[in-house]
PDB file of N, CA and C in Angstrom:
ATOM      1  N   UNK A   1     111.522-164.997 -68.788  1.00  0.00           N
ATOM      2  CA  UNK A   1     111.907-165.525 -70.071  1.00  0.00           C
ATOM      3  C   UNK A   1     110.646-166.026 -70.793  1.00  0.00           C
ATOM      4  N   UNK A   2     110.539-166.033 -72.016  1.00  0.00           N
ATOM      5  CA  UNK A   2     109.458-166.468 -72.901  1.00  0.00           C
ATOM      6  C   UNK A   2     109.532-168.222 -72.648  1.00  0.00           C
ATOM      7  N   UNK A   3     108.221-168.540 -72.721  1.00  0.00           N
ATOM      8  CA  UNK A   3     108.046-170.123 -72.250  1.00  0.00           C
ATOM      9  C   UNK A   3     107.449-170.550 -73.984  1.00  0.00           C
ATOM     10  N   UNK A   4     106.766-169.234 -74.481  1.00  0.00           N
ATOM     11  CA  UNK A   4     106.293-170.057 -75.635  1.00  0.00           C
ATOM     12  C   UNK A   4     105.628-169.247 -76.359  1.00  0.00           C
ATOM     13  N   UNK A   5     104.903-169.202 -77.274  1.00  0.00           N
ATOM     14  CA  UNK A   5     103.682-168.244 -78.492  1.00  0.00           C
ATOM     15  C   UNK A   5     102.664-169.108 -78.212  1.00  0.00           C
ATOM     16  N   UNK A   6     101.691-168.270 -79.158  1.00  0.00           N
ATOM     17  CA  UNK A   6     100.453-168.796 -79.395  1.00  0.00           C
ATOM     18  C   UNK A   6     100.650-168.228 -80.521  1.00  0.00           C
ATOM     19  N   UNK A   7      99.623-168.915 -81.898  1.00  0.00           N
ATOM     20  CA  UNK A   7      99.875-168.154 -83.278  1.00  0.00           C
ATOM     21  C   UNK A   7      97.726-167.927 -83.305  1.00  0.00           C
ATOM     22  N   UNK A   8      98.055-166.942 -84.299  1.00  0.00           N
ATOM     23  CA  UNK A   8      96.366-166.271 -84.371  1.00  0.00           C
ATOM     24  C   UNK A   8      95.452-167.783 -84.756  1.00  0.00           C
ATOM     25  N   UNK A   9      96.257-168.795 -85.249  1.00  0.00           N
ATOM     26  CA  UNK A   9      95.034-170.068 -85.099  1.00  0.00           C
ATOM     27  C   UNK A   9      94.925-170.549 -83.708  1.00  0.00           C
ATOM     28  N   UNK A  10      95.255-169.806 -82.685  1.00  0.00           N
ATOM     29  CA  UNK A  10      95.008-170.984 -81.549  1.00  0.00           C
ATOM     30  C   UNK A  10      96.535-171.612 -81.205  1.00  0.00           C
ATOM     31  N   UNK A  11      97.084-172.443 -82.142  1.00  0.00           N
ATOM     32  CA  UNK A  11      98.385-172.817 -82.413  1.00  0.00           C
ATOM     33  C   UNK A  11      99.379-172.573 -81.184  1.00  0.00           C
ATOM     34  N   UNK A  12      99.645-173.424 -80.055  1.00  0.00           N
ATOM     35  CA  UNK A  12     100.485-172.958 -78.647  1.00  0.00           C
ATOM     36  C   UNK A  12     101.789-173.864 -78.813  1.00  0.00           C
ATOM     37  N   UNK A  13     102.912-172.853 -79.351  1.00  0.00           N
ATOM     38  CA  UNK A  13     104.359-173.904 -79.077  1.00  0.00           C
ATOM     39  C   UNK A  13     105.352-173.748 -77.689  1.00  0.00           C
ATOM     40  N   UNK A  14     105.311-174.728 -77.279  1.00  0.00           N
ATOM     41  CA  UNK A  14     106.229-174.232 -75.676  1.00  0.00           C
ATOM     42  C   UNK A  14     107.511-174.164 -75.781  1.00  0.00           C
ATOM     43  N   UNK A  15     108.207-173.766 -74.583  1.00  0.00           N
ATOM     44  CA  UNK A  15     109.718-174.412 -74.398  1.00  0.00           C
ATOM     45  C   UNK A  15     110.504-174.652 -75.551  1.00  0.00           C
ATOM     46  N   UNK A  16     110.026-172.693 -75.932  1.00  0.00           N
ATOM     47  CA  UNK A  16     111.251-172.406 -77.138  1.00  0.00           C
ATOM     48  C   UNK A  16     112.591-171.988 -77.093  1.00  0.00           C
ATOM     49  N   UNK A  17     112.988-171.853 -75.776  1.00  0.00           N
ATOM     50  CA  UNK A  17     114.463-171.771 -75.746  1.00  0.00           C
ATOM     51  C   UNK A  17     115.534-172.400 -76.310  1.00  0.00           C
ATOM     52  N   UNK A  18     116.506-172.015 -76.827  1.00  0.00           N
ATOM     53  CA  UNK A  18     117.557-172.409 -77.346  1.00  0.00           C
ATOM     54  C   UNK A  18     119.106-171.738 -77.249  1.00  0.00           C
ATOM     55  N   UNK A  19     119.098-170.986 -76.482  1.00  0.00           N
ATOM     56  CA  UNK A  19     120.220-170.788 -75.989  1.00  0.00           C
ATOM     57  C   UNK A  19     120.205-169.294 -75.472  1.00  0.00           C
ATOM     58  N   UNK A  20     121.781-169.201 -74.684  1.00  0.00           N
ATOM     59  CA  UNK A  20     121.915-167.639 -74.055  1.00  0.00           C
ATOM     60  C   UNK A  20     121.062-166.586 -75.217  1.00  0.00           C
ATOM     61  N   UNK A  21     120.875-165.479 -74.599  1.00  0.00           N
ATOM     62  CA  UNK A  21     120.857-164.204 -75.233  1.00  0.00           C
ATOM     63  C   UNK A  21     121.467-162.857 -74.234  1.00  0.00           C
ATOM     64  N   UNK A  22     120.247-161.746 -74.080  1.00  0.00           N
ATOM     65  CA  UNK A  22     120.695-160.887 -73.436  1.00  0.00           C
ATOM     66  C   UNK A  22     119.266-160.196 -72.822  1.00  0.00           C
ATOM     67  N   UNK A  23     119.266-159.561 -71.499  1.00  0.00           N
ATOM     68  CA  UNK A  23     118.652-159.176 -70.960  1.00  0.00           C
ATOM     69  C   UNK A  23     118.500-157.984 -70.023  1.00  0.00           C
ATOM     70  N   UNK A  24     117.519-156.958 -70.063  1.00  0.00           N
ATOM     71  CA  UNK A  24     117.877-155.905 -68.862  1.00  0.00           C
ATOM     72  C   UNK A  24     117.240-155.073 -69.389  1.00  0.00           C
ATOM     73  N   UNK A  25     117.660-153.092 -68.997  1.00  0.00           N
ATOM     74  CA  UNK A  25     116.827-152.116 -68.994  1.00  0.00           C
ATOM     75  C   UNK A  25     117.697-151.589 -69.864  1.00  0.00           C
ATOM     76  N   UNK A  26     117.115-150.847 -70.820  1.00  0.00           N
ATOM     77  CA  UNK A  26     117.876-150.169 -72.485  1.00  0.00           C
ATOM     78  C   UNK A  26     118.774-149.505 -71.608  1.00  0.00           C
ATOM     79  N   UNK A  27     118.859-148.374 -70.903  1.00  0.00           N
ATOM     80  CA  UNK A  27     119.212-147.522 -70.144  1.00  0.00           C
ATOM     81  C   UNK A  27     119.346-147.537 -68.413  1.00  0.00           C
ATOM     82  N   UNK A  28     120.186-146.840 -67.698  1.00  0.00           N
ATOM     83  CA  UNK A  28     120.316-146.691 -66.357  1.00  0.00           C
ATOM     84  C   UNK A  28     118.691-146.062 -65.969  1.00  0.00           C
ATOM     85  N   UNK A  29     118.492-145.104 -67.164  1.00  0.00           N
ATOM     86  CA  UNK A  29     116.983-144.566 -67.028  1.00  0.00           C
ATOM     87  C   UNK A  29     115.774-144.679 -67.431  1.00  0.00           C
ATOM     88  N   UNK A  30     115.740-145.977 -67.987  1.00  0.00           N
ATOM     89  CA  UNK A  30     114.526-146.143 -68.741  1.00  0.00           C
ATOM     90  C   UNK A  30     113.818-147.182 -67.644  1.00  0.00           C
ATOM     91  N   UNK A  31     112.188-146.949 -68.232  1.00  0.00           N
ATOM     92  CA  UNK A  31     112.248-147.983 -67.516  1.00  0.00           C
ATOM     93  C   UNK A  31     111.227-149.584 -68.483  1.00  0.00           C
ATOM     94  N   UNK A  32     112.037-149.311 -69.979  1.00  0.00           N
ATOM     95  CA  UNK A  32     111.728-150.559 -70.831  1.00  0.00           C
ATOM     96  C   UNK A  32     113.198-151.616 -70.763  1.00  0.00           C
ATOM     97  N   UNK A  33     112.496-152.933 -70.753  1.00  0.00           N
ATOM     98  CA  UNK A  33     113.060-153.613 -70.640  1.00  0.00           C
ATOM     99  C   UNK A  33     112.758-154.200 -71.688  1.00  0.00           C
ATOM    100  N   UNK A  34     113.961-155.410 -72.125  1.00  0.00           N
ATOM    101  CA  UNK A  34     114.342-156.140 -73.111  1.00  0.00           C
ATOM    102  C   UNK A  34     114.717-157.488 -72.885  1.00  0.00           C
ATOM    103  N   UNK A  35     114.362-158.236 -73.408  1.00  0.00           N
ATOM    104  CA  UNK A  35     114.655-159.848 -73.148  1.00  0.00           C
ATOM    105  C   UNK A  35     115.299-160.305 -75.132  1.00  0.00           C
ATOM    106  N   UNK A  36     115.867-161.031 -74.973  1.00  0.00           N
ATOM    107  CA  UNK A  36     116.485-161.557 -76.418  1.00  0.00           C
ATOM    108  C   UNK A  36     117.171-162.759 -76.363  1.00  0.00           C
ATOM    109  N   UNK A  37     116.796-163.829 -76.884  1.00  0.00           N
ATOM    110  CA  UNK A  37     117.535-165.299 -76.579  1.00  0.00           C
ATOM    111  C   UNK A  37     117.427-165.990 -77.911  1.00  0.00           C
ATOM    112  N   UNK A  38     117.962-167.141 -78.194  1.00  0.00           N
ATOM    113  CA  UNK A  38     117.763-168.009 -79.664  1.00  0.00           C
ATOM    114  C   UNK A  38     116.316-168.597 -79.306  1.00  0.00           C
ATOM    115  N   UNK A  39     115.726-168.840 -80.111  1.00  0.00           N
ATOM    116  CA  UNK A  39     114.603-170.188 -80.166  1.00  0.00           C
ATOM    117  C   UNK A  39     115.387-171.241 -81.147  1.00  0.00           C
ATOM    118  N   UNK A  40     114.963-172.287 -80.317  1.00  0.00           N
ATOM    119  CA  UNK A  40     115.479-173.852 -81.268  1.00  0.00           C
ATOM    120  C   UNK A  40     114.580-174.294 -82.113  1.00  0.00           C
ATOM    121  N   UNK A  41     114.072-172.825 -82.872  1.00  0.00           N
ATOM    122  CA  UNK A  41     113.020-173.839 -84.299  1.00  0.00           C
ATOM    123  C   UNK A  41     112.951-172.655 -84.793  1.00  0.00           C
ATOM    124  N   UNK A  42     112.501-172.391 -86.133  1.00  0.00           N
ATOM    125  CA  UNK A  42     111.991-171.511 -86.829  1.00  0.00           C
ATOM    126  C   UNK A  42     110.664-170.826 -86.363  1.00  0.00           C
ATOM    127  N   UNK A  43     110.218-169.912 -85.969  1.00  0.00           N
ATOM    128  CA  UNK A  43     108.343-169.415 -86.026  1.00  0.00           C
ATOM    129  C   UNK A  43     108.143-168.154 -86.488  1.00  0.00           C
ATOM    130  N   UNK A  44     106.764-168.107 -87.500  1.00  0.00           N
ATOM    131  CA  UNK A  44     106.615-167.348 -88.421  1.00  0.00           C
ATOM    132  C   UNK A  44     105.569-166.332 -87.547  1.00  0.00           C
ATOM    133  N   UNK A  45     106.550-164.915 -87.312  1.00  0.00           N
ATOM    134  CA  UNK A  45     106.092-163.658 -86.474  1.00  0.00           C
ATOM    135  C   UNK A  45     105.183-163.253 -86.952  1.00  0.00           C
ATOM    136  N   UNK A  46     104.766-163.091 -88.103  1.00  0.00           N
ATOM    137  CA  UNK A  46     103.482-162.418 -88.360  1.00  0.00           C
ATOM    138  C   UNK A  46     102.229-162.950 -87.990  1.00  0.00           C
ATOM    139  N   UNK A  47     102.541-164.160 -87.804  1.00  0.00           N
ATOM    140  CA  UNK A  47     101.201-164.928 -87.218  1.00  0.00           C
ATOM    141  C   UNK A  47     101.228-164.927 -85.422  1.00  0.00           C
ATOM    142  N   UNK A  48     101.974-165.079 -85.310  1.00  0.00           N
ATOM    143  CA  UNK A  48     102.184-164.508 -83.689  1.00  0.00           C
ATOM    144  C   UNK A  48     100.710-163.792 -83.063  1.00  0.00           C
ATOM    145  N   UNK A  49      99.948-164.167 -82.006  1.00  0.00           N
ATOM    146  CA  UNK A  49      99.293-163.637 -81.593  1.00  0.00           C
ATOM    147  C   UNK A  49      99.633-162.884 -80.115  1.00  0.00           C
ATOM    148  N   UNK A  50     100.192-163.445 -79.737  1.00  0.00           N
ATOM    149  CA  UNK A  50     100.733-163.556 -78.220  1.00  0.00           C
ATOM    150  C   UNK A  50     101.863-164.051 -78.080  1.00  0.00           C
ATOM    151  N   UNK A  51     102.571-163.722 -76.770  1.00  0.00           N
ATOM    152  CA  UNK A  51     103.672-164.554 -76.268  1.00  0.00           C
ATOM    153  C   UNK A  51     103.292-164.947 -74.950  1.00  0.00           C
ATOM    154  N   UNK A  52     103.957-165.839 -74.109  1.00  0.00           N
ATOM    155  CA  UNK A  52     103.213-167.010 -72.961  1.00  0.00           C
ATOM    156  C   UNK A  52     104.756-166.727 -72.191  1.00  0.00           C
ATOM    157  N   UNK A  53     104.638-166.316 -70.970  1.00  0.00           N
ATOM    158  CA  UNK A  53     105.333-166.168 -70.048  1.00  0.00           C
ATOM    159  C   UNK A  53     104.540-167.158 -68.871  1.00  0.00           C
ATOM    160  N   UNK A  54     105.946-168.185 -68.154  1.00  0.00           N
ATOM    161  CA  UNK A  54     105.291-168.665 -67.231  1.00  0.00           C
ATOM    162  C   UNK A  54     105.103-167.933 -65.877  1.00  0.00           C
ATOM    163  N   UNK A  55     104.247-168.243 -64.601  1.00  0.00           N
ATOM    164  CA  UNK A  55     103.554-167.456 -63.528  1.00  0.00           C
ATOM    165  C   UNK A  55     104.209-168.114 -62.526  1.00  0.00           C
ATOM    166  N   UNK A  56     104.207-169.251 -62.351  1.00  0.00           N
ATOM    167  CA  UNK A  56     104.586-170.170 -61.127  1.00  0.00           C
ATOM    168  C   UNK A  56     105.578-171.027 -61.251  1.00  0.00           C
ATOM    169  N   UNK A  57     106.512-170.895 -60.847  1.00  0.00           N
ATOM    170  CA  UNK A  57     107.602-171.949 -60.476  1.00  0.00           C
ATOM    171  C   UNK A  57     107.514-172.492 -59.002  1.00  0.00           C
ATOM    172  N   UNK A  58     108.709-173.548 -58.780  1.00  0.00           N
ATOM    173  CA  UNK A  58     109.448-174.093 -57.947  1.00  0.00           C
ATOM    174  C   UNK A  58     110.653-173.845 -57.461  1.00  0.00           C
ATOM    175  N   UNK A  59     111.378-172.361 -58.399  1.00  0.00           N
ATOM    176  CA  UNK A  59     112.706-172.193 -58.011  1.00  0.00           C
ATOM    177  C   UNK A  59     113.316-172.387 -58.670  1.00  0.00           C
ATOM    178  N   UNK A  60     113.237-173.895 -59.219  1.00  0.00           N
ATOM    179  CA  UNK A  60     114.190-174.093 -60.115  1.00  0.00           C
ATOM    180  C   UNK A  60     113.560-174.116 -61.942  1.00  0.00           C
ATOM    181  N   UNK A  61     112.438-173.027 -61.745  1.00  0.00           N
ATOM    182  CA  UNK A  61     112.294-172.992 -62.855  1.00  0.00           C
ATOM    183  C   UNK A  61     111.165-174.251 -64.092  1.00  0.00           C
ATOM    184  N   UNK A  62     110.887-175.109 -62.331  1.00  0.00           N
ATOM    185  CA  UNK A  62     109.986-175.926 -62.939  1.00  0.00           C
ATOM    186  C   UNK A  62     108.735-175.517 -62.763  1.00  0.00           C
ATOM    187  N   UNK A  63     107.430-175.751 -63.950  1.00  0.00           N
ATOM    188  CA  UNK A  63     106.081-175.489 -63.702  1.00  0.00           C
ATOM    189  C   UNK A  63     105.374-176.479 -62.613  1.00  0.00           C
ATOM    190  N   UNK A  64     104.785-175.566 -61.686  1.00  0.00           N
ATOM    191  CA  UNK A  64     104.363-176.604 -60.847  1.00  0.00           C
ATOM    192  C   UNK A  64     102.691-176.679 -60.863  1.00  0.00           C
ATOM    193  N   UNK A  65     102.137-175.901 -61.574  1.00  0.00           N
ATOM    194  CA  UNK A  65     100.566-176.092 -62.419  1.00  0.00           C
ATOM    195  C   UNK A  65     100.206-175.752 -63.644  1.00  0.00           C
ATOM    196  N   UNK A  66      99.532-176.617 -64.344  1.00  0.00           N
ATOM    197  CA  UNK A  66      99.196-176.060 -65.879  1.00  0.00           C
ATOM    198  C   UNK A  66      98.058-175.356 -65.624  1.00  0.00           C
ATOM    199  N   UNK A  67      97.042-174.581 -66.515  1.00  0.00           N
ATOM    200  CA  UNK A  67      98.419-173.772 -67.588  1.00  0.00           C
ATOM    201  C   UNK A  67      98.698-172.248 -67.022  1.00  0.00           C
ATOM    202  N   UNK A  68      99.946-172.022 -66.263  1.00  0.00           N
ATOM    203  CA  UNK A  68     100.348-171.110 -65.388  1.00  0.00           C
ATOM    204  C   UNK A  68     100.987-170.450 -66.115  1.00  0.00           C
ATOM    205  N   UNK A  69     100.112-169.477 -67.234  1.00  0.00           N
ATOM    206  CA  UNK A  69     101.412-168.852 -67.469  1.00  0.00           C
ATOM    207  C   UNK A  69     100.736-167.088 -68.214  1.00  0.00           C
ATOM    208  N   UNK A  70     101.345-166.209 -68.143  1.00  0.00           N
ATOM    209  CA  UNK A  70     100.708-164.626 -68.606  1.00  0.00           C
ATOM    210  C   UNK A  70     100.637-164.972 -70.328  1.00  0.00           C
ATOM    211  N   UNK A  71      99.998-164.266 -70.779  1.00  0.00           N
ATOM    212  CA  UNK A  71     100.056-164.486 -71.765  1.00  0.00           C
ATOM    213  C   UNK A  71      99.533-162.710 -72.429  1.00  0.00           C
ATOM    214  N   UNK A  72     100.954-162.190 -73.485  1.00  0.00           N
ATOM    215  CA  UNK A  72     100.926-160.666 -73.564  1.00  0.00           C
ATOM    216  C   UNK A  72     100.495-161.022 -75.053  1.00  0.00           C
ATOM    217  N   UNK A  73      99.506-160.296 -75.002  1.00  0.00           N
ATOM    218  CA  UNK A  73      99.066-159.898 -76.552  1.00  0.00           C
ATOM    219  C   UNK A  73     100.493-158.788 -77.976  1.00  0.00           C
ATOM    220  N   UNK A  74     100.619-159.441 -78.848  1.00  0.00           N
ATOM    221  CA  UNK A  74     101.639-159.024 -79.742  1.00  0.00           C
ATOM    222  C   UNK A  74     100.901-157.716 -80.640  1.00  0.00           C
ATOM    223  N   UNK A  75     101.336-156.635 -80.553  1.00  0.00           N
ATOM    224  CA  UNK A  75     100.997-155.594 -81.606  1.00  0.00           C
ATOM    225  C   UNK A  75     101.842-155.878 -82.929  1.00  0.00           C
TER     226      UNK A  75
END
């Protein structure tokens, strides 16, 4: 699940979740996947540099080192 952005200033917002969405592989045969959920704030995509996936949990989803997390560059 997405933990957060970075915007092209540098700009890092975390722990944008805001509720269910939907998740999985387009197809039985593909092999792209899709993630889709609410964010609980407004953020302006064009500035988007990246998105921040966290690396390390505890299981339950807690971070157990900063700053643990992938971070995918946005085309």
């Amino acid at each position: 699940m997405v933990s957060g952005v970075k915007y092209k200033d540098g700009t890092t917002i975390m722990n944008l979740y805001g509720g269910p969405g939907t998740e999985g592989y387009i197809s039985e045969d593909s092999d792209e996947y899709i993630s889709g959920f609410a964010f609980d704030r407004v953020i302006d995509p064009d500035q988007v540099a990246s998105v921040l996936f966290y690396k390390t949990t505890n299981g339950n989803g807690d971070v157990t080192e900063e700053p643990e997390y992938y971070e995918v560059a946005v085309k």
